[in-house]
C-alpha atoms as a PDB file:
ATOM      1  CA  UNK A   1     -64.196  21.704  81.570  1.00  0.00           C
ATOM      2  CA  UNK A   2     -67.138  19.203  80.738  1.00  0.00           C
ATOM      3  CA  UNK A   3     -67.391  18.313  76.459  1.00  0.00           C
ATOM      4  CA  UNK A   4     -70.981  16.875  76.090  1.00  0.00           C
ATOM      5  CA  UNK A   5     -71.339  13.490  74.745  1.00  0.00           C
ATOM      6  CA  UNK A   6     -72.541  12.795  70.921  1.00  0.00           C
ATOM      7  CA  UNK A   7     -76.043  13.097  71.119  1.00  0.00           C
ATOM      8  CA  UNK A   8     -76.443  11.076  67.757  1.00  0.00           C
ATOM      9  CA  UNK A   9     -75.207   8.104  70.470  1.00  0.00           C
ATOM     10  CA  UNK A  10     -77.139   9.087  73.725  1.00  0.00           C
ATOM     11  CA  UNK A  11     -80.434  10.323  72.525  1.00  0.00           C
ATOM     12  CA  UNK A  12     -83.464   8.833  73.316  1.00  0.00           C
ATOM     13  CA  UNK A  13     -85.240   7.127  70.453  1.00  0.00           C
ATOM     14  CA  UNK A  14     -87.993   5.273  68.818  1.00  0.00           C
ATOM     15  CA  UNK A  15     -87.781   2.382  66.388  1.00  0.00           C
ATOM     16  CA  UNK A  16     -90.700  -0.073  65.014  1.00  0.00           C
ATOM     17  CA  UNK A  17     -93.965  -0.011  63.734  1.00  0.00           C
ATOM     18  CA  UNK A  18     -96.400   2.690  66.136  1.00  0.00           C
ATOM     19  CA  UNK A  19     -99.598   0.636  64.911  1.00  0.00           C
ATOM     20  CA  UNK A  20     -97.784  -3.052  66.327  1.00  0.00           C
ATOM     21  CA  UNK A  21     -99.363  -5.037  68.799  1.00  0.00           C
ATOM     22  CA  UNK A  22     -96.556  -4.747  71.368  1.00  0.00           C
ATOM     23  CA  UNK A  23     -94.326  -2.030  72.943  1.00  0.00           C
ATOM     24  CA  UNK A  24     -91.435  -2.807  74.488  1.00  0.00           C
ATOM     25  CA  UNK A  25     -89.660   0.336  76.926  1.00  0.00           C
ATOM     26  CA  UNK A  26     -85.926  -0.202  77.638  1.00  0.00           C
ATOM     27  CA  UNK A  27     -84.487   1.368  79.773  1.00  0.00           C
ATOM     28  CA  UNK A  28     -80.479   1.888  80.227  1.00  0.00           C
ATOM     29  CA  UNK A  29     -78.225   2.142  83.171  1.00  0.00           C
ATOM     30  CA  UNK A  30     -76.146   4.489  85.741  1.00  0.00           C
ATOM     31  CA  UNK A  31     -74.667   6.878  83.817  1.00  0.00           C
ATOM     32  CA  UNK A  32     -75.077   5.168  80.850  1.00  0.00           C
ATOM     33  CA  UNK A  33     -77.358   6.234  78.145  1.00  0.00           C
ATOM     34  CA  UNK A  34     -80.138   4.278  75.205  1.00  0.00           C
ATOM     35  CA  UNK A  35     -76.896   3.760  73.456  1.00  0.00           C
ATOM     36  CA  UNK A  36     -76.527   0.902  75.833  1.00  0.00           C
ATOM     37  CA  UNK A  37     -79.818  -0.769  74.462  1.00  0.00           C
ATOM     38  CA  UNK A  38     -79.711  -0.106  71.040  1.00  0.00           C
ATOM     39  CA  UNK A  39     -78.874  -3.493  69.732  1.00  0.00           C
ATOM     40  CA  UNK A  40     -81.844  -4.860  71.533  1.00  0.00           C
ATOM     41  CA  UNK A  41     -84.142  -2.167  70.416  1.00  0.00           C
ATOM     42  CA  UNK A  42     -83.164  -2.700  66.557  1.00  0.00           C
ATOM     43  CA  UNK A  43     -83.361  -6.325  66.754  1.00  0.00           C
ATOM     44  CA  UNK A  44     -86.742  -6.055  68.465  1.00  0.00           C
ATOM     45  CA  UNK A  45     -87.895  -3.620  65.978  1.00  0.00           C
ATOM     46  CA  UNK A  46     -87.654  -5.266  62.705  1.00  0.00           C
ATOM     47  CA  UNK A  47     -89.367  -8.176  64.941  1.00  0.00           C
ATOM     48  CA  UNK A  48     -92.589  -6.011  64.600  1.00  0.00           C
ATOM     49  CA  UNK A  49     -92.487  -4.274  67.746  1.00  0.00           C
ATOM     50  CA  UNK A  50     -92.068  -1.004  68.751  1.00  0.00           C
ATOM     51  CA  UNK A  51     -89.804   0.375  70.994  1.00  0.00           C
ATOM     52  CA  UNK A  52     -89.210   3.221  72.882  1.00  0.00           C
ATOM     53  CA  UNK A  53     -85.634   4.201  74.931  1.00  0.00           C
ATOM     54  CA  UNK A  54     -86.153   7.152  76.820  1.00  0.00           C
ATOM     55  CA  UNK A  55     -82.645   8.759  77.966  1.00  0.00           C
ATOM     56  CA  UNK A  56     -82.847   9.284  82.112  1.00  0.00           C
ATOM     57  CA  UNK A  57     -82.779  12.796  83.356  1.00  0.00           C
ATOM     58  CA  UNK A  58     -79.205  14.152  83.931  1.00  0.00           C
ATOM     59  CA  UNK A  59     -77.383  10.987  81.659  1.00  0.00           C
ATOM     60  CA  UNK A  60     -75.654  11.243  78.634  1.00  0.00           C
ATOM     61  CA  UNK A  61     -74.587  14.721  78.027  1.00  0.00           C
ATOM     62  CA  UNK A  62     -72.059  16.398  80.571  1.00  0.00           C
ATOM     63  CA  UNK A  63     -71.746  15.331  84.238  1.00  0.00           C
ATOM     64  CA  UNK A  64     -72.691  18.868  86.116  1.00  0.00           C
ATOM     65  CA  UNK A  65     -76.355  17.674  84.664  1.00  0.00           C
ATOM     66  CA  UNK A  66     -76.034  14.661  87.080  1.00  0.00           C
ATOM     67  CA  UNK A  67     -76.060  17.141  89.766  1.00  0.00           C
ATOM     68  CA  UNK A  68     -79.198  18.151  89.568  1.00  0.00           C
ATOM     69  CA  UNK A  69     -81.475  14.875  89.772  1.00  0.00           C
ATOM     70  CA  UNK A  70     -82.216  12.123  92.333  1.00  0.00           C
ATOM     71  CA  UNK A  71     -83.623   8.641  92.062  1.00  0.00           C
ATOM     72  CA  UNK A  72     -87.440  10.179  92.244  1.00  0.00           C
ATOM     73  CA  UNK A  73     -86.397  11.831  88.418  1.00  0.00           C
ATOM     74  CA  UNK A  74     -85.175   8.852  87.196  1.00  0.00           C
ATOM     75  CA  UNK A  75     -87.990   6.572  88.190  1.00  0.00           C
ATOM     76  CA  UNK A  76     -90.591   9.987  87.199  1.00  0.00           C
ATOM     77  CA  UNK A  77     -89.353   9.501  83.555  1.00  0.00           C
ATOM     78  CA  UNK A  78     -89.809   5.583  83.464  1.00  0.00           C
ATOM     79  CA  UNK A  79     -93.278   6.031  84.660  1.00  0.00           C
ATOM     80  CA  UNK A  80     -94.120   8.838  82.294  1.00  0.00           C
ATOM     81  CA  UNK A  81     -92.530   6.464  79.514  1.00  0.00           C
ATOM     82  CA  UNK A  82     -94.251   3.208  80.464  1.00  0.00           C
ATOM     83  CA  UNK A  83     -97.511   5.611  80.535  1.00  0.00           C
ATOM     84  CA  UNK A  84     -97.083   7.096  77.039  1.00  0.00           C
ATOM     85  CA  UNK A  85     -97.128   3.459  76.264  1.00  0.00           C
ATOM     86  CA  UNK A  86    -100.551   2.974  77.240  1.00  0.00           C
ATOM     87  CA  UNK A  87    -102.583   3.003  74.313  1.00  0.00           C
ATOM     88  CA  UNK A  88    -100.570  -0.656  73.211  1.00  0.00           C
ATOM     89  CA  UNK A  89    -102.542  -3.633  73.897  1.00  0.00           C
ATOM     90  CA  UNK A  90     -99.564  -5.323  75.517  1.00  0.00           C
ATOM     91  CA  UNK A  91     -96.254  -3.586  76.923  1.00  0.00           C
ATOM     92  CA  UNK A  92     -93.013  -5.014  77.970  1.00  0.00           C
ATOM     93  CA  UNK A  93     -90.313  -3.740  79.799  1.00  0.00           C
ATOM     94  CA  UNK A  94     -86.685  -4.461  79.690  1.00  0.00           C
ATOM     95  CA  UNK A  95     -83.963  -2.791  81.882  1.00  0.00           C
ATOM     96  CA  UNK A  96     -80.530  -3.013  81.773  1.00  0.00           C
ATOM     97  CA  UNK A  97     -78.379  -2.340  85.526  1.00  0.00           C
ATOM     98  CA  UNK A  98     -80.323   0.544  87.181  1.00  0.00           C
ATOM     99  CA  UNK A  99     -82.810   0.092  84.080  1.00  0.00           C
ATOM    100  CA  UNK A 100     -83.402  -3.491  85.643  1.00  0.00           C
ATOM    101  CA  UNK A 101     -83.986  -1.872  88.821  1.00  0.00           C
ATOM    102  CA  UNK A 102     -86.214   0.478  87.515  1.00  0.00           C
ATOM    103  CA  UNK A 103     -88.444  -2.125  85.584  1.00  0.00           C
ATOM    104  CA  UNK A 104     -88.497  -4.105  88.972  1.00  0.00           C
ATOM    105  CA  UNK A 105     -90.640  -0.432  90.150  1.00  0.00           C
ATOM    106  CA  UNK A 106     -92.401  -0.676  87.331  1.00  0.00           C
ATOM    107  CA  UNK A 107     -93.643  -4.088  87.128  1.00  0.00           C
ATOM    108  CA  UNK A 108     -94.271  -4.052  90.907  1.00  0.00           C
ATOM    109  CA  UNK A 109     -96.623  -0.748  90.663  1.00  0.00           C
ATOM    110  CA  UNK A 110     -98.362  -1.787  87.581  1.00  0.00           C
ATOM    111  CA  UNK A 111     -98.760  -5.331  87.802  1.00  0.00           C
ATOM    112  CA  UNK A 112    -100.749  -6.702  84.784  1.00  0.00           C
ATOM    113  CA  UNK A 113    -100.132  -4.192  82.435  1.00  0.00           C
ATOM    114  CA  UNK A 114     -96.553  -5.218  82.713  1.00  0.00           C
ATOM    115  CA  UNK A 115     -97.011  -8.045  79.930  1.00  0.00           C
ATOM    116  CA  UNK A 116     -93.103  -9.497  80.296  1.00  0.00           C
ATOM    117  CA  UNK A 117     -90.218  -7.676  82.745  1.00  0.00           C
ATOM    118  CA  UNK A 118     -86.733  -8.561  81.125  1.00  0.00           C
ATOM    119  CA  UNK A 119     -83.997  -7.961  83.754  1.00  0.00           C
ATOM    120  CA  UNK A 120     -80.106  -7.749  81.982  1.00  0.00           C
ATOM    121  CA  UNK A 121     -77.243  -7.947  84.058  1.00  0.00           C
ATOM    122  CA  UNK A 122     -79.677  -6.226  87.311  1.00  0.00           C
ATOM    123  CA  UNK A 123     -77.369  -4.020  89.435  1.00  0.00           C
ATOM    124  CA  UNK A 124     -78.928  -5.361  93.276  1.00  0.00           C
ATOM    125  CA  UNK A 125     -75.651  -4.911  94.691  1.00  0.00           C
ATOM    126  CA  UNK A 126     -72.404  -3.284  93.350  1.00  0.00           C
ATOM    127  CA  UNK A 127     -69.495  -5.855  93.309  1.00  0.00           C
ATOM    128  CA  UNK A 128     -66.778  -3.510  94.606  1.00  0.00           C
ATOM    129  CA  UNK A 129     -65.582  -3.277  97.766  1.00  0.00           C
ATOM    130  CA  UNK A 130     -65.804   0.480  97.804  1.00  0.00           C
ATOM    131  CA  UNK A 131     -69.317   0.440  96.625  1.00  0.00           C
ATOM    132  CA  UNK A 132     -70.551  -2.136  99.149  1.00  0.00           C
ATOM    133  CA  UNK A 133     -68.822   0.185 102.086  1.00  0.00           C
ATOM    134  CA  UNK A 134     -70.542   3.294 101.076  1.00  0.00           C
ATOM    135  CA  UNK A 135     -73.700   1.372 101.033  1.00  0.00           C
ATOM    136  CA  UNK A 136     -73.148   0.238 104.448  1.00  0.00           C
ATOM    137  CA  UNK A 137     -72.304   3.494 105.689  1.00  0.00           C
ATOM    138  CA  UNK A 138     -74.757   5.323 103.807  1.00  0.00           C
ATOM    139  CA  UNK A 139     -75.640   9.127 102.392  1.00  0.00           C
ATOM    140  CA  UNK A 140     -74.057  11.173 105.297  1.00  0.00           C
ATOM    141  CA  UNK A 141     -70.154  10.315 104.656  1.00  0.00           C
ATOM    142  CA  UNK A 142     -70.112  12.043 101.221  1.00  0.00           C
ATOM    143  CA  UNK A 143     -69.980  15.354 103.089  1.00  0.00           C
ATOM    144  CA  UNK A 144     -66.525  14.487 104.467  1.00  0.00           C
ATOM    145  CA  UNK A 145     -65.379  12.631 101.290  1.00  0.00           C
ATOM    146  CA  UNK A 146     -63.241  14.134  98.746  1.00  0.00           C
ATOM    147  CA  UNK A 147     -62.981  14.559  95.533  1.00  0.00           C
ATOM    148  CA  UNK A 148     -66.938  14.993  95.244  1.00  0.00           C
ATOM    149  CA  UNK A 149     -66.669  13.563  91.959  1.00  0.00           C
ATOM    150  CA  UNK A 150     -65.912   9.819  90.740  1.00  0.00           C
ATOM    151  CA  UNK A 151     -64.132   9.290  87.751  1.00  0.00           C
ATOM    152  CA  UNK A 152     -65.301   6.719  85.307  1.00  0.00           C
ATOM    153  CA  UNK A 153     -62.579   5.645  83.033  1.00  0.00           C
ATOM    154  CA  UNK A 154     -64.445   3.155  80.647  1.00  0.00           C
ATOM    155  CA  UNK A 155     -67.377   0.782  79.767  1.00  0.00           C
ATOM    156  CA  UNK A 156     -67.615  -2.821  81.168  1.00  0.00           C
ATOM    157  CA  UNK A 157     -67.721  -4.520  78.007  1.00  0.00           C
ATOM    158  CA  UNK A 158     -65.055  -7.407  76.968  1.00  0.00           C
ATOM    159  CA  UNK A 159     -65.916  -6.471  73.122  1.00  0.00           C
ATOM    160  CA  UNK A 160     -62.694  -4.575  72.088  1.00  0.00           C
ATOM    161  CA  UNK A 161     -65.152  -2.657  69.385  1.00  0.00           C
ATOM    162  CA  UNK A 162     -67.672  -2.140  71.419  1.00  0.00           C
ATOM    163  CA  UNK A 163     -65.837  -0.700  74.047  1.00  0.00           C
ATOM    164  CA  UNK A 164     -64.154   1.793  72.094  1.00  0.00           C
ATOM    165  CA  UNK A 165     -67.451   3.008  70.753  1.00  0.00           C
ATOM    166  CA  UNK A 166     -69.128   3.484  73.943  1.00  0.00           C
ATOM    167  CA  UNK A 167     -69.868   6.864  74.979  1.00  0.00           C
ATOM    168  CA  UNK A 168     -68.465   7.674  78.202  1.00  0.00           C
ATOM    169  CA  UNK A 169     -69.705   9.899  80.999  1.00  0.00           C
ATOM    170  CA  UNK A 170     -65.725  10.844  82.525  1.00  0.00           C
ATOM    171  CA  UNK A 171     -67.027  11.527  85.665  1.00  0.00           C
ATOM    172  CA  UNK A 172     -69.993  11.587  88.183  1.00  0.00           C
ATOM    173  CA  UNK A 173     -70.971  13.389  91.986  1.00  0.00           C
ATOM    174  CA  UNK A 174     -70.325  10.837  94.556  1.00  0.00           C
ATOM    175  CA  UNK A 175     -74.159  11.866  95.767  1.00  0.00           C
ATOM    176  CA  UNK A 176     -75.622   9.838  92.782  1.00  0.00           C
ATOM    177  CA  UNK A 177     -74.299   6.064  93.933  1.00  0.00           C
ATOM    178  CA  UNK A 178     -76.248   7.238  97.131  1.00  0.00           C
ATOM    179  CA  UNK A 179     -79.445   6.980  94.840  1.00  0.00           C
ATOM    180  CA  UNK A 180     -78.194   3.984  93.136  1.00  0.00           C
ATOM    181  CA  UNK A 181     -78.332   2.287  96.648  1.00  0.00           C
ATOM    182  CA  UNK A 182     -81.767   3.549  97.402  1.00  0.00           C
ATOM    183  CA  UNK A 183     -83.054   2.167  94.215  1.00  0.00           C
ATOM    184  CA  UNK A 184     -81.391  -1.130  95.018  1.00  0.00           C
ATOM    185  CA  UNK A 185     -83.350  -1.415  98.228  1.00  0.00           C
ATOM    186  CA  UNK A 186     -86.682  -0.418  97.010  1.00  0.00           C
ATOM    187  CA  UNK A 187     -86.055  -2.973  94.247  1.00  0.00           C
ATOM    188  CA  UNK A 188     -85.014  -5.978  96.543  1.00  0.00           C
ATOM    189  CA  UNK A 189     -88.303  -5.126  98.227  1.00  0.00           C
ATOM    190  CA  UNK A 190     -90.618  -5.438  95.778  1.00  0.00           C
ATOM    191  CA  UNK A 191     -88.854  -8.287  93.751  1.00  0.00           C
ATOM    192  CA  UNK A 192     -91.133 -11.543  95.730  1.00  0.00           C
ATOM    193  CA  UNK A 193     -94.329  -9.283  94.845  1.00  0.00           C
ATOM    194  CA  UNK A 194     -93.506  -8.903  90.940  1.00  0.00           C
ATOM    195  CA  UNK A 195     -95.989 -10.944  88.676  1.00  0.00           C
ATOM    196  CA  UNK A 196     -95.131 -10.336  85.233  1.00  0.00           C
ATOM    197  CA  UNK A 197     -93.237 -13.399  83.891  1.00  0.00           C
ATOM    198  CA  UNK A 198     -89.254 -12.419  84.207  1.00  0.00           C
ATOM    199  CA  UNK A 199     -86.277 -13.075  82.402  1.00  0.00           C
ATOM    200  CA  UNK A 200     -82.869 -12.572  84.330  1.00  0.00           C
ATOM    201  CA  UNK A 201     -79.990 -12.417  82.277  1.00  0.00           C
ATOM    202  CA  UNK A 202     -76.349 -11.868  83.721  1.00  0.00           C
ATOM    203  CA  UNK A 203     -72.724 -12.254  82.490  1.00  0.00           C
ATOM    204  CA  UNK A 204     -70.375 -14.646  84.272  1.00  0.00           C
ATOM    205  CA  UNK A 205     -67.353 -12.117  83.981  1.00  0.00           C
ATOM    206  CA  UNK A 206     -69.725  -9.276  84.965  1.00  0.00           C
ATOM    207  CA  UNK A 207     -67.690  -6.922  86.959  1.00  0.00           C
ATOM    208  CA  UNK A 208     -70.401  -4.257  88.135  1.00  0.00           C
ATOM    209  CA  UNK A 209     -72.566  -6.790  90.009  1.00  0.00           C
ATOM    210  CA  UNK A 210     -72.456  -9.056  92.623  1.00  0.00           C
ATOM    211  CA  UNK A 211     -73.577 -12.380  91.546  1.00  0.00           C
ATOM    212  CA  UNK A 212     -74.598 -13.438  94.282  1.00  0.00           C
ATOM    213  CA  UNK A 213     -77.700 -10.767  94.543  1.00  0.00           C
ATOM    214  CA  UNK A 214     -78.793 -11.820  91.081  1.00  0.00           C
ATOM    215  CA  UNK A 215     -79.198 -15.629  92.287  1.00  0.00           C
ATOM    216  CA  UNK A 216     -81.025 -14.206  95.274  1.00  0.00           C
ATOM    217  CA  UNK A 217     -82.951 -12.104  92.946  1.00  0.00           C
ATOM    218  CA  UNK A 218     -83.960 -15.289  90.765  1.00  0.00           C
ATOM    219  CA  UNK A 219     -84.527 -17.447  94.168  1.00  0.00           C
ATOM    220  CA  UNK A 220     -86.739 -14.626  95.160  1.00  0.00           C
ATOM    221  CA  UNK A 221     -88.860 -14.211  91.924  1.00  0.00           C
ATOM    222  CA  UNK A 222     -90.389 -17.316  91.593  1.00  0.00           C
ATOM    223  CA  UNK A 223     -91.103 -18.872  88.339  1.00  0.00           C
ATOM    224  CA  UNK A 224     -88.522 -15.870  86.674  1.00  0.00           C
ATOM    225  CA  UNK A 225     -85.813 -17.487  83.814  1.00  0.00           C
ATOM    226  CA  UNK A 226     -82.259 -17.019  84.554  1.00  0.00           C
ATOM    227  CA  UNK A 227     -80.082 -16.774  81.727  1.00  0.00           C
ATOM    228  CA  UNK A 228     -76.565 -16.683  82.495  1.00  0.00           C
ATOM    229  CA  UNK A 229     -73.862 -15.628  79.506  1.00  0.00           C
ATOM    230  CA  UNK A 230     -70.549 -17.251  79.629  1.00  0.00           C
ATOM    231  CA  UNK A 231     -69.171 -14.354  77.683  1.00  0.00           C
ATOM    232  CA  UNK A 232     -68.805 -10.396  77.766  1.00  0.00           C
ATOM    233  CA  UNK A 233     -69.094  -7.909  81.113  1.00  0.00           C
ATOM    234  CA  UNK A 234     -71.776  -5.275  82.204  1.00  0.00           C
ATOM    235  CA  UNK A 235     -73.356  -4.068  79.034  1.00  0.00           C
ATOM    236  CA  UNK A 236     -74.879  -7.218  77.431  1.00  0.00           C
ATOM    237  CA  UNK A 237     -76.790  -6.103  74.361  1.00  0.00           C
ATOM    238  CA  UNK A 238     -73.563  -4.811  73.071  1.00  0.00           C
ATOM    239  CA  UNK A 239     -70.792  -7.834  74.568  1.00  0.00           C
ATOM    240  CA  UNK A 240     -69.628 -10.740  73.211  1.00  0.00           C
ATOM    241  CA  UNK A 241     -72.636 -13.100  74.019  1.00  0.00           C
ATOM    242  CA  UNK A 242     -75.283 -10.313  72.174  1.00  0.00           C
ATOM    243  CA  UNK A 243     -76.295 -12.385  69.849  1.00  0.00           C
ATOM    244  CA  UNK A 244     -78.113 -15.075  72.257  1.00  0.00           C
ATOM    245  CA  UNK A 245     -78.949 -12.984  74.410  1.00  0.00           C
ATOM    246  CA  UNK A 246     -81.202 -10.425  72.047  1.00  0.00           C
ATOM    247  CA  UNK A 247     -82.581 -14.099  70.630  1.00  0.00           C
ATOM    248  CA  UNK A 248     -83.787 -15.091  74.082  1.00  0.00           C
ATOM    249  CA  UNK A 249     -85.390 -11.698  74.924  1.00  0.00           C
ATOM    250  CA  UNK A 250     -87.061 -11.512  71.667  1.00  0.00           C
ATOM    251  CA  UNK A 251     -88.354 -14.875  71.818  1.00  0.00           C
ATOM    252  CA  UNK A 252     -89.497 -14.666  75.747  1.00  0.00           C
ATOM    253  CA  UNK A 253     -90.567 -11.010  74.788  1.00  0.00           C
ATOM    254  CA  UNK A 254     -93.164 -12.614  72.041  1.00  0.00           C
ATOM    255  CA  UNK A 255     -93.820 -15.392  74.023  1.00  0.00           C
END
């Protein structure tokens, strides 16, 4: 039996002034939900801009809805969501894990109309051994995998508060890390042709991604900022480290 999440956590939202200058889209990570970004999105809004954190097709209410969408759905509602943006004379996008990936698409597609592409804690390659294998293999071993569902116990945060907070998808189909990988690809391809001026920000203790991938990814976009954290995990804007690290996004974001 599946108990939806609290939508007064996961819902998408928008905060700021609609008339500023600048939007900002953030967008959150696998299985995660805008609860991720808020932080970010609340510092950035009493900054004077607005913000807007769409919630990803099939995230943050019950896991059969993760059944029933792809990769092309989740990148479909970033573009619709960087589009409804378009009537701002400048727009930024910040990702956080698949988000990064995501605003990699984005910034690649649109080029100049990406003003600033903020990249926190970028998931190009999984950390864990299990999740490197089934890369390797690819799609066609789920079929003779069992259970069909992972299980996803907690949050990657090192804040105790934080962690307890964060709302928690229990469990996801085993075909939706297949579409995490496929993402991961597209976005390693496009990285060297991004333009828009790119801020990279990862935790030292991260244990989602492999750190190695985000160095390449810095190597590979040149003139992008890496910012590296020496505290908190996975989900930055709520960890240890938030503090500097929503300072250095606003500040590169009103550059």
């Amino acid at each position: 039996m599946s108990f939806p999440l609290d939508p007064a956590r996961t819902a998408a939202f928008d905060l700021g002034p609609p008339d500023a200058h600048t939007a900002v889209l953030l967008l959150h990570g696998f299985t995660g939900s805008p609860w991720e970004v808020r932080p970010l999105a609340e510092s950035l809004a009493d900054r004077g801009f607005f913000v807007r954190a769409p919630r990803l097709p099939g995230h943050g209410t019950i896991p059969e809805d993760m059944l029933w969408v792809t990769w092309r759905d989740w990148l479909a509602a970033a573009e619709t969501s960087f589009d409804s943006l378009s009537r701002y004379p400048r727009v930024c996008v910040a990702g956080l894990s698949m988000g990064a990936l995501l605003g990699l698409l984005l910034a690649e597609r649109h080029g100049a109309r990406v003003a600033k592409l903020v990249l926190m804690a970028p998931v190009m390659r999984v950390q864990q051994r299990l999740g490197r294998l089934l890369d390797a293999v690819g799609p066609g071993v789920s079929s003779g995998l069992t259970p069909r569902w992972l299980e996803k116990k907690g949050t990657d945060l090192e804040d105790d508060e934080a962690r307890q907070k964060s709302p928690v998808l229990p469990r996801y189909p085993l075909a939706r890390l297949f579409d995490l990988f496929e993402l991961q690809r597209m976005a390693r391809r496009v990285a060297p042709r991004v333009t828009a001026p790119t801020l990279i920000a990862r935790a030292v203790n991260d244990h989602v991604v492999q750190p190695e991938s985000i160095e390449a990814l810095h190597h590979a976009m040149r003139g992008s900022t890496l910012l590296v954290l020496q505290r908190g995990f996975h989900i930055l804007p709520h960890d240890l480290d938030r503090a500097r690290l929503i300072t250095e996004v606003a500040e590169f974001v009103d550059g």
